[in-house]
N, C-alpha and C. Protein backbone atom coordinates (compact mmCIF):
# COMPACT_ATOMS: atom_id res chain seq x y z
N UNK A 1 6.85 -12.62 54.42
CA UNK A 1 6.81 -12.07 53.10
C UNK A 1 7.02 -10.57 53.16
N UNK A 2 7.86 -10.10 52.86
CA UNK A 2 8.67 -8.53 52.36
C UNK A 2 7.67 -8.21 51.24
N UNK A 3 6.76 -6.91 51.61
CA UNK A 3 6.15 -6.60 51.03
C UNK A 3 6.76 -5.62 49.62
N UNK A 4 6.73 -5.13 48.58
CA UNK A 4 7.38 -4.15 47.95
C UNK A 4 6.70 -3.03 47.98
N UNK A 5 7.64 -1.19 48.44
CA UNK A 5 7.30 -0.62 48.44
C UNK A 5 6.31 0.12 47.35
N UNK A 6 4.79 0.55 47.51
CA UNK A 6 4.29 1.12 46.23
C UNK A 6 4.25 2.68 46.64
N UNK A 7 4.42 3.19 45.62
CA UNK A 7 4.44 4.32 45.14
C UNK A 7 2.67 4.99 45.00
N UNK A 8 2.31 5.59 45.99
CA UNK A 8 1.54 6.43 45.95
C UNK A 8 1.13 7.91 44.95
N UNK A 9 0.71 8.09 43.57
CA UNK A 9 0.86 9.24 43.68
C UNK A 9 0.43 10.41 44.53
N UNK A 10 -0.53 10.19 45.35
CA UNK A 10 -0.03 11.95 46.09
C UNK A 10 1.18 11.92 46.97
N UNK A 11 1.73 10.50 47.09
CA UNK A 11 3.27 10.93 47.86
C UNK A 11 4.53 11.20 47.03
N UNK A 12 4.36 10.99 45.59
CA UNK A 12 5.47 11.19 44.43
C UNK A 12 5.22 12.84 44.10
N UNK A 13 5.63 13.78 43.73
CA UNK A 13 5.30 15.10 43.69
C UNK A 13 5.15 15.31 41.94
N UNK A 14 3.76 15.63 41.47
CA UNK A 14 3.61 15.89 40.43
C UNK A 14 3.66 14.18 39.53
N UNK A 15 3.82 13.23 40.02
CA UNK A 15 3.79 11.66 39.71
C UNK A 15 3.08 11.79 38.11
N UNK A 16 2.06 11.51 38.47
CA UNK A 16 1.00 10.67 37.31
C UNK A 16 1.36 12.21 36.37
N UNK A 17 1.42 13.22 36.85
CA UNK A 17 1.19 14.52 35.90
C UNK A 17 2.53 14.51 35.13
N UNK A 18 3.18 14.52 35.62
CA UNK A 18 4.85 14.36 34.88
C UNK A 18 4.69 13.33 34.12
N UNK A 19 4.39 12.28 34.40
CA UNK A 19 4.28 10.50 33.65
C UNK A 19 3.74 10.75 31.94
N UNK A 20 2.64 12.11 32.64
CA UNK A 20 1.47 12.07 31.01
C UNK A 20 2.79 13.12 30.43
N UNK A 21 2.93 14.06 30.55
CA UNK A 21 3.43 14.70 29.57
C UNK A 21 4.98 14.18 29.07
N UNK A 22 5.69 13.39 30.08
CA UNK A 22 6.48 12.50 29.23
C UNK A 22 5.74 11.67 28.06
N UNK A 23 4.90 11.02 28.36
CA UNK A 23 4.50 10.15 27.10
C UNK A 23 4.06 11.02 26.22
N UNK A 24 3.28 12.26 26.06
CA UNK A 24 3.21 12.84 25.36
C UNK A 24 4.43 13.53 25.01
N UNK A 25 5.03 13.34 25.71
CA UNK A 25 6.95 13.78 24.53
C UNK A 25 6.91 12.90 23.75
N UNK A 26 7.20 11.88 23.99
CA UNK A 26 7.83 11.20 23.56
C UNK A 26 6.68 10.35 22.20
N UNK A 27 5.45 10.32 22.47
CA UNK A 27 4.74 10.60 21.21
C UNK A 27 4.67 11.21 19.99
N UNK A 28 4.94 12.32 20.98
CA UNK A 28 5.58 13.58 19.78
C UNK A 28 6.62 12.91 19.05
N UNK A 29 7.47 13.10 19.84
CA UNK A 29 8.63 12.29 18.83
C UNK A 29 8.28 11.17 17.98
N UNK A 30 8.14 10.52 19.10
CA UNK A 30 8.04 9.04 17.94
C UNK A 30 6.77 9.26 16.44
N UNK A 31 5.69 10.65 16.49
CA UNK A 31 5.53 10.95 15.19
C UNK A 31 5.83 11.85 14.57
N UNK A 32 6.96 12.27 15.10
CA UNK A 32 8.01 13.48 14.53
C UNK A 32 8.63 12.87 13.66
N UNK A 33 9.14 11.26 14.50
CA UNK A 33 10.68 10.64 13.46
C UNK A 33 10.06 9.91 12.55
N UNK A 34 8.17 9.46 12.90
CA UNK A 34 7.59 8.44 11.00
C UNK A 34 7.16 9.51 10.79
N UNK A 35 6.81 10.97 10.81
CA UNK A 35 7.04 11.78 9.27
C UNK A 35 8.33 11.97 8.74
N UNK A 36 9.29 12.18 9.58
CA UNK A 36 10.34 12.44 9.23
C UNK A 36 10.83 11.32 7.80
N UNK A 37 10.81 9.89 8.43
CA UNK A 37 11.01 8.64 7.97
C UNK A 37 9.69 8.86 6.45
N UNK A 38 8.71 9.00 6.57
CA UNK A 38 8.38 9.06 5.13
C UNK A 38 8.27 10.10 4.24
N UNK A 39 8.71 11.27 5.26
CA UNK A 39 9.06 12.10 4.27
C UNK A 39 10.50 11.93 3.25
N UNK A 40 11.68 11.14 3.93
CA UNK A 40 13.09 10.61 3.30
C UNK A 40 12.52 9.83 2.41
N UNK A 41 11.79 8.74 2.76
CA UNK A 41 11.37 7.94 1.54
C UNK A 41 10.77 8.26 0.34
N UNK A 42 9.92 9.64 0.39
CA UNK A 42 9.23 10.23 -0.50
C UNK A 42 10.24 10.54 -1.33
N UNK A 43 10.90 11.60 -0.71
CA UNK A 43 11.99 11.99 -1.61
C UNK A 43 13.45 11.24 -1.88
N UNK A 44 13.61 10.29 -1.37
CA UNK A 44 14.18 9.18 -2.12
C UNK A 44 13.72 8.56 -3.59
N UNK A 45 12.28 8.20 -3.23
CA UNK A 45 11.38 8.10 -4.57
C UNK A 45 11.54 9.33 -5.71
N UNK A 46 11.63 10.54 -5.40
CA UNK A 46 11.20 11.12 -6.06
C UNK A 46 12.72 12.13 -7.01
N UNK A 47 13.64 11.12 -6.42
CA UNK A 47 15.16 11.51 -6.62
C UNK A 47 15.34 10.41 -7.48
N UNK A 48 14.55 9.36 -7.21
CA UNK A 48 15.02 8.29 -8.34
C UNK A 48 14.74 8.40 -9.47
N UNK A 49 13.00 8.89 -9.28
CA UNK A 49 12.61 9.76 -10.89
C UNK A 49 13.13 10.40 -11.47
N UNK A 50 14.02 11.55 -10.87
CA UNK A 50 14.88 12.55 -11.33
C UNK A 50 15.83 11.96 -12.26
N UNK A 51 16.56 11.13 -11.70
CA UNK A 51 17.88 10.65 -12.12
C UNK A 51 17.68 9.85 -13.23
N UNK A 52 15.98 9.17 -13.29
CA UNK A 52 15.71 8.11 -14.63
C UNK A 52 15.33 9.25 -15.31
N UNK A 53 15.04 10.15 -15.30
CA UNK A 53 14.36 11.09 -16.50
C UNK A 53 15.60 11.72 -17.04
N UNK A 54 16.55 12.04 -15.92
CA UNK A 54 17.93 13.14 -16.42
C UNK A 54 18.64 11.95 -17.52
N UNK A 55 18.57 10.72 -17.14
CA UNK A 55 19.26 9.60 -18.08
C UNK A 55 18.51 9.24 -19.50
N UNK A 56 17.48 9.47 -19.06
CA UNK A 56 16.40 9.61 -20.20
C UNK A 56 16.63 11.06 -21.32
N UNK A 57 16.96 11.84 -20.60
CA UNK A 57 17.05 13.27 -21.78
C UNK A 57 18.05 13.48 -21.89
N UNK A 58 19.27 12.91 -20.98
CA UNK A 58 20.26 12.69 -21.53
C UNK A 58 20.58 11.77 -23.16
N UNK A 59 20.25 10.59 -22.87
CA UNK A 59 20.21 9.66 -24.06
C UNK A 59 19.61 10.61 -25.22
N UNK A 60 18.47 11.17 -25.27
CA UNK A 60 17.41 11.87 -26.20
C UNK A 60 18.29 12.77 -26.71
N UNK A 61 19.24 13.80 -25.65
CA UNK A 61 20.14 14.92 -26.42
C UNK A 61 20.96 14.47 -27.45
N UNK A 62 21.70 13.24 -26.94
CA UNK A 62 22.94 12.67 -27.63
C UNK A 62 22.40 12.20 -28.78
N UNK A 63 20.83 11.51 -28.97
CA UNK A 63 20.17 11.35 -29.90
C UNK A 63 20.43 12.67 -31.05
N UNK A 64 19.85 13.23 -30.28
CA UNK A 64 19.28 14.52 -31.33
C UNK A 64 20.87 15.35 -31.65
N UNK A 65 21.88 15.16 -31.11
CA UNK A 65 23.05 16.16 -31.31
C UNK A 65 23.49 14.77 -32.62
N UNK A 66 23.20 13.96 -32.62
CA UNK A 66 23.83 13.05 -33.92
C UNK A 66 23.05 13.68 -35.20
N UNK A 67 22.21 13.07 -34.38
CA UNK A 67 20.97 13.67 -35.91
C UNK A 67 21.43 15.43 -36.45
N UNK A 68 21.68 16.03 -35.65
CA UNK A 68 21.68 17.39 -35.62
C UNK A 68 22.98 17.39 -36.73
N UNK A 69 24.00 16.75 -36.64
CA UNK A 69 25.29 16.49 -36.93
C UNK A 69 25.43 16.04 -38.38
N UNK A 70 24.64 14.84 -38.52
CA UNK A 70 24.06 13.97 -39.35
C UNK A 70 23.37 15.29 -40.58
N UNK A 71 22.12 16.21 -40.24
CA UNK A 71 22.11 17.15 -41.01
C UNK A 71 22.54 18.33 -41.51
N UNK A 72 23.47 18.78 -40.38
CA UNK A 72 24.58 19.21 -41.14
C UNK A 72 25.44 18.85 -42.30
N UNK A 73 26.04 17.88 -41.99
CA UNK A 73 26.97 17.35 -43.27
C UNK A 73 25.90 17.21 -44.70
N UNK A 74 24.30 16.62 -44.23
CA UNK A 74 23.61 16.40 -45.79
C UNK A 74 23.46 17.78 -46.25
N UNK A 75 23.20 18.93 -45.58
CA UNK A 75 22.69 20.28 -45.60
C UNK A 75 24.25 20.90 -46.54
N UNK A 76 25.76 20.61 -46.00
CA UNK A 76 26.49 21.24 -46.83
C UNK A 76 26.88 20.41 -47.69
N UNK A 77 26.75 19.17 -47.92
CA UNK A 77 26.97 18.52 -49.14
C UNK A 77 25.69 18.74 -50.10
N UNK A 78 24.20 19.15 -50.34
CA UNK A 78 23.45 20.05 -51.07
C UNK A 78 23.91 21.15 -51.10
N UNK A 79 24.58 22.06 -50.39
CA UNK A 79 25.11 22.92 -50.55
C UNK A 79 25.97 23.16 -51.69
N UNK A 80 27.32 22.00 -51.75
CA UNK A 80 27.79 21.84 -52.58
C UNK A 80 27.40 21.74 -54.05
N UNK A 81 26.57 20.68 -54.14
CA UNK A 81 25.85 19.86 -55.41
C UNK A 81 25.06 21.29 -56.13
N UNK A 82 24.59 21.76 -55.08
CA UNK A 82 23.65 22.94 -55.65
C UNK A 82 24.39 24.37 -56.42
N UNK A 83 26.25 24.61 -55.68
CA UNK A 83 26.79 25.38 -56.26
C UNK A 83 27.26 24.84 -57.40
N UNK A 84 27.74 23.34 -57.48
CA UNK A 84 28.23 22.74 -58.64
C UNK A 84 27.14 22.92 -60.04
N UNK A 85 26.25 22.63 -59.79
CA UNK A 85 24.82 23.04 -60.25
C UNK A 85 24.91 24.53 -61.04
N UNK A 86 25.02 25.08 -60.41
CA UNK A 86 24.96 26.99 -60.73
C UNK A 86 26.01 27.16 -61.53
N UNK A 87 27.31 26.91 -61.08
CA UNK A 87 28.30 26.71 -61.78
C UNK A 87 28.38 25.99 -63.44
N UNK A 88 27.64 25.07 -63.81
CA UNK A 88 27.66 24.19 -64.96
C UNK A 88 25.78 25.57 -65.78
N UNK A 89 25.26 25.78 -64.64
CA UNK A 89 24.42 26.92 -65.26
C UNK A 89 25.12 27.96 -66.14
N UNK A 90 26.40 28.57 -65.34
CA UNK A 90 26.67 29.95 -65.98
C UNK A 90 27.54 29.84 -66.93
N UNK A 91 28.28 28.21 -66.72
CA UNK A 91 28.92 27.60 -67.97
C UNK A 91 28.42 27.71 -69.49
N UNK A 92 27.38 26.90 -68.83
CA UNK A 92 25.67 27.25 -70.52
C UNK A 92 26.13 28.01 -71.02
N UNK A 93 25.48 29.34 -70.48
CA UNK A 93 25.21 30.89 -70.30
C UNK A 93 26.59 31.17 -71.04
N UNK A 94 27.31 31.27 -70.29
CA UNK A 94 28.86 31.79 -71.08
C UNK A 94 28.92 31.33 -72.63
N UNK A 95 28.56 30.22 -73.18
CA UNK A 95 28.75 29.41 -74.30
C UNK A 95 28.11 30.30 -75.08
């Protein structure tokens, strides 16, 4: 039976000490990339809000620019009625 060679650390140089601070790399990382990862998701979320609210006050403007539109035309048609008005006044008056 062929034994397999083991690895001693005091015969590997710096062995077990190198081993830890790799895993502590790579810890790092791996909770570097799930903040990373929920920080994208956050603001994925928070881009979707954006875009339902911008569609939202969008709709509301187009609302209000009708209406806005809408009182214009009643605003100069009183306009009218009201000079026609003045007009049939100074008519009187003249008589």
């Amino acid at each position: 039976m062929a034994s397999e060679p083991q690895l001693q650390p005091a015969l590997v140089p710096g062995g077990l000490e190198d081993f830890l601070r790799l895993e502590e790399k790579i810890v790092g990382v791996a909770d570097a990339l799930r903040a990373a990862r929920e920080q994208r998701l956050a603001a994925e979320r928070e881009a979707a809000e954006i875009k339902a609210k911008y569609n939202e006050l969008k709709h509301e403007f187009a609302r209000a620019e009708k209406e806005m539109i809408a009182l214009r035309k009643e605003r100069d048609e009183i306009r009218r009625r009201v000079e026609k008005l003045i007009g049939q006044l100074d008519a009187l008056r003249a008589e």
